[in-house]
Protein backbone atom coordinates (compact mmCIF):
# COMPACT_ATOMS: atom_id res chain seq x y z
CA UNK A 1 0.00 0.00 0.00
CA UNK A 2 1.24 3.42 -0.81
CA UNK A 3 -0.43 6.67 0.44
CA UNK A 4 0.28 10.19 -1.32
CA UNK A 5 -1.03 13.15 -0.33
CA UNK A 6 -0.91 16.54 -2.81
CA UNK A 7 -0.43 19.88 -2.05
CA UNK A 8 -1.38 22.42 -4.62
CA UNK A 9 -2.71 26.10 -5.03
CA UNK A 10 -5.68 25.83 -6.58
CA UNK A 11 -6.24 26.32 -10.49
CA UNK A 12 -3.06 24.09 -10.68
CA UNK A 13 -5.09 21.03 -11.19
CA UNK A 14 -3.89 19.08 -7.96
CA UNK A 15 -7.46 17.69 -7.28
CA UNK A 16 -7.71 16.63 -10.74
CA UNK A 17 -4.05 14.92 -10.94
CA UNK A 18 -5.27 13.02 -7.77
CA UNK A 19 -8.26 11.76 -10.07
CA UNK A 20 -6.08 11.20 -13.18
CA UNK A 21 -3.67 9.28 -10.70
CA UNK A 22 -6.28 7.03 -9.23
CA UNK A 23 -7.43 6.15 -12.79
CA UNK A 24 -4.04 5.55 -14.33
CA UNK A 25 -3.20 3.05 -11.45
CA UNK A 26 -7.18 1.60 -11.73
CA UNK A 27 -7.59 1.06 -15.60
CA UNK A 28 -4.14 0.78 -16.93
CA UNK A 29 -2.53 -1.08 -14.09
CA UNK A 30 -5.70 -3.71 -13.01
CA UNK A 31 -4.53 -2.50 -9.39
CA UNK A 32 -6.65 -0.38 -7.03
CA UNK A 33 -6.60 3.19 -5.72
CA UNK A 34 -9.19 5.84 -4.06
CA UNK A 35 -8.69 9.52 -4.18
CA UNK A 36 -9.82 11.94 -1.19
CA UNK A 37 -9.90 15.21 -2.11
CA UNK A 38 -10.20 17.79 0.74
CA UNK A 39 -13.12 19.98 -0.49
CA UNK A 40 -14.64 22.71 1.07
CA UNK A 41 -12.21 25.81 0.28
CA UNK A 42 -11.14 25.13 -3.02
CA UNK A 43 -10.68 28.26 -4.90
CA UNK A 44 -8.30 29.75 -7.28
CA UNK A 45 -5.16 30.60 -4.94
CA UNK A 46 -5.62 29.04 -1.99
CA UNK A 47 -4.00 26.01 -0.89
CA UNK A 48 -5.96 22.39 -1.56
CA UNK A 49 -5.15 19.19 -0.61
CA UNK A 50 -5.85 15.46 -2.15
CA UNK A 51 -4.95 12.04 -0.39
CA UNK A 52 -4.51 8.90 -2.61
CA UNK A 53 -4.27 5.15 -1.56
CA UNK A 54 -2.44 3.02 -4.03
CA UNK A 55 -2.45 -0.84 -4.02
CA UNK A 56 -2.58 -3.90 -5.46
CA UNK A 57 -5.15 -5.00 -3.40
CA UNK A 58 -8.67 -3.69 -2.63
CA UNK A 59 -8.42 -0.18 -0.91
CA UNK A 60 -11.14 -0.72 1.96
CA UNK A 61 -9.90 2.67 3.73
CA UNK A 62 -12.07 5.44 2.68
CA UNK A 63 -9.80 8.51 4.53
CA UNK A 64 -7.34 10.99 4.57
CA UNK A 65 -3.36 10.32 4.68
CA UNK A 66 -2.07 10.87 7.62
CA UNK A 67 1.34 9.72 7.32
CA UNK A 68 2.34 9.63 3.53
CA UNK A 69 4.97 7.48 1.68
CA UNK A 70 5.22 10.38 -0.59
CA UNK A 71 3.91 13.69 -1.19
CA UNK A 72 3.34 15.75 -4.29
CA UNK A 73 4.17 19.58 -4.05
CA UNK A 74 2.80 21.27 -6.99
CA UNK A 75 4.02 24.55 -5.82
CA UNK A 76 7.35 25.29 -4.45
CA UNK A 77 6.13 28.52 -2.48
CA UNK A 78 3.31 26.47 -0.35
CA UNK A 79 6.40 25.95 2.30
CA UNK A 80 6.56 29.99 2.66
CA UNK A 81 2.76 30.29 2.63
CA UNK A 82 2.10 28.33 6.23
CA UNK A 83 1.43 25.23 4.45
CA UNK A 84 2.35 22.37 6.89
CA UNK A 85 3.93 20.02 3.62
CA UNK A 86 5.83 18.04 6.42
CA UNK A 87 2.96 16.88 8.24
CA UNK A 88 3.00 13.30 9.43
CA UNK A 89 6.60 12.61 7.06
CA UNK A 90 8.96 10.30 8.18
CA UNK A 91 12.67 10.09 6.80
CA UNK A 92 11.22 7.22 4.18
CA UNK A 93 8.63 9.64 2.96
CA UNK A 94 9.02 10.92 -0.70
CA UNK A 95 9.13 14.39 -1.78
CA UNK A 96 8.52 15.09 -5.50
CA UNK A 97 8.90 19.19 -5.98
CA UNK A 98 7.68 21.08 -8.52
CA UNK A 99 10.68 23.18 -8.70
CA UNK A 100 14.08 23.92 -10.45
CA UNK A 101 15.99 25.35 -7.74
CA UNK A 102 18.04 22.84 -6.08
CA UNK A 103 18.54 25.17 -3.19
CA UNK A 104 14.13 25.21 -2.78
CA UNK A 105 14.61 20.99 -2.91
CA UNK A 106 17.27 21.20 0.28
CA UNK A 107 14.87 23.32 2.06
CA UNK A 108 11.67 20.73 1.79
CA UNK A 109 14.44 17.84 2.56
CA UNK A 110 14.81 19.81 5.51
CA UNK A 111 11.76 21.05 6.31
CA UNK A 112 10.22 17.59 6.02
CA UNK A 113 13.27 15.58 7.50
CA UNK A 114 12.97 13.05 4.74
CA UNK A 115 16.24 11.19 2.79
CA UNK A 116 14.38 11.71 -1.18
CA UNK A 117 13.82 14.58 -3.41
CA UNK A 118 12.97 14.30 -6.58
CA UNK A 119 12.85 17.69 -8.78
CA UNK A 120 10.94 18.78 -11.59
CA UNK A 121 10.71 21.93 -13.13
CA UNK A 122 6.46 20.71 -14.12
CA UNK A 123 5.60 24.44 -14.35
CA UNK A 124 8.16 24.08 -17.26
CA UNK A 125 6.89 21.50 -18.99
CA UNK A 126 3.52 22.41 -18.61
CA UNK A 127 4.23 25.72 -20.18
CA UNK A 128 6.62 24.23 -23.53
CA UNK A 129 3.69 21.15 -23.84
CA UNK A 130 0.27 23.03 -23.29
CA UNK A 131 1.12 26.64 -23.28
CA UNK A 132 -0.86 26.42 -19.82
CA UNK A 133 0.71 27.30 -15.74
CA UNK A 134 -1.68 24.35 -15.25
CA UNK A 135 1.49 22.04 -14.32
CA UNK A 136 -0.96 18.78 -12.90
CA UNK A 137 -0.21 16.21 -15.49
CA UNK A 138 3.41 17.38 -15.75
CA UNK A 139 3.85 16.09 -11.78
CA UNK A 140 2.38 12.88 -12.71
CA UNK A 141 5.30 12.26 -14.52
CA UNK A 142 7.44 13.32 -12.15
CA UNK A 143 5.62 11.24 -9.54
CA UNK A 144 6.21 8.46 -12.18
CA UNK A 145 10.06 8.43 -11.32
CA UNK A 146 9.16 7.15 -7.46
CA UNK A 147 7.70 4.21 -8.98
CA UNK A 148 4.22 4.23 -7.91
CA UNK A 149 2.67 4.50 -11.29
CA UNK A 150 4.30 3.35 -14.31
CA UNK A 151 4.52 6.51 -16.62
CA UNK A 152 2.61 4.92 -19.75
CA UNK A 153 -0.44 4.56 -17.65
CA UNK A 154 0.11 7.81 -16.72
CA UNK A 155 -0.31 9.09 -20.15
CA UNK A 156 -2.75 6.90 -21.39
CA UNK A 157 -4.85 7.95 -18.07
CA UNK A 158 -3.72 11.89 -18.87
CA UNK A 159 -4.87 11.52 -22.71
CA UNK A 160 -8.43 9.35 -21.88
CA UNK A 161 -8.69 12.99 -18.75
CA UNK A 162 -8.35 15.32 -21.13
CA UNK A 163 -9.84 14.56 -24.44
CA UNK A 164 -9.22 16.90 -27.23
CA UNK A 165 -6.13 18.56 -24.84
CA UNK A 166 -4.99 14.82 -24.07
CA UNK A 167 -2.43 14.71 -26.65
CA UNK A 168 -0.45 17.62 -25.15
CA UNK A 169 -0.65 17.07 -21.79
CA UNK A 170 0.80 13.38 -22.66
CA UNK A 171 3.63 15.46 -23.65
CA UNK A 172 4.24 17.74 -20.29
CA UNK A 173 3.70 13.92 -18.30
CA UNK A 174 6.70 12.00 -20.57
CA UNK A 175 8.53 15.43 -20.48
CA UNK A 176 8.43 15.78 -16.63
CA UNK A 177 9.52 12.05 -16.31
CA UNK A 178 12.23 12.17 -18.60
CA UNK A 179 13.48 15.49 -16.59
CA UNK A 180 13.13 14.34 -13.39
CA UNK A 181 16.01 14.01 -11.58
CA UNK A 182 16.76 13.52 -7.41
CA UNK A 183 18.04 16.66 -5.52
């Protein structure tokens, strides 16, 4: 069982990448995952949160994550903002950073006392790939690289989310993946 838990600002499609996730690892993989998104003060700007359960048996837990294997920042500032990304970490947990600064990935190692982080510039890729600060399916790529969810169910999941747009943000997913890299 692996638990993730996503931290975004919303209008960067963190909520949705949970959804995208938990279909990616459902359809494409046969194996089983529920999403939990914490509703309630979603709203462009403001920080949101998802919680995912991966397995490859039946997820019978229907709750939040309380102490995550690996956690998703889609935005490097939520550390500066009073966002509590550490919460519940342990030195095993997984940090994948939407960021390029390798100086920004030391401070989340530290602020969340864990051993991994993995870097990706995803705002990047979502700009060069859909032309779009939405960087969502750009850190499901990245999250890819822990090994969680292989990265072709990723875009086939991305591509079958997005419909006409699928096709592009396939692109930011297998160029976050293939510029991931551990800090």
């Amino acid at each position: 069982m692996q638990k993730i838990k996503f931290y975004g600002i919303g209008g960067q499609g963190a909520v949705t990448a949970a959804k995208v996730l938990s279909i990616a690892v459902s359809v494409y993989q046969n194996e089983y995952a529920i999403t939990v998104p914490a509703y309630g003060h979603e709203r462009r700007g403001a920080p949101v949160y998802a919680h995912i359960i991966v397995d490859e048996e039946p997820v019978l837990l229907n709750c939040y994550v309380y102490e995550p294997d690996i956690i998703a920042v889609f935005d490097e500032n939520l550390i500066d903002k009073g966002v509590d990304v550490a919460e519940g970490c342990t030195e095993d947990t997984v940090v994948v950073l939407n960021t390029a600064s390798r100086e920004t990935a030391e401070r989340y190692r530290e602020a969340c006392g864990v051993k991994k982080v993995l870097m990706c510039d995803a705002t990047h890729a979502a700009l060069e790939n859909i032309g779009l600060n939405i960087p969502n399916s750009a850190m499901l790529g990245a999250l890819a690289k822990t090994g969680v969810v292989r990265i072709e169910s990723v875009v086939s999941a991305v591509k079958e989310a997005f419909g006409k747009h699928g096709e592009e943000n396939g692109h930011a997913a297998e160029y976050a993946y293939e510029h991931t890299l551990e800090a």
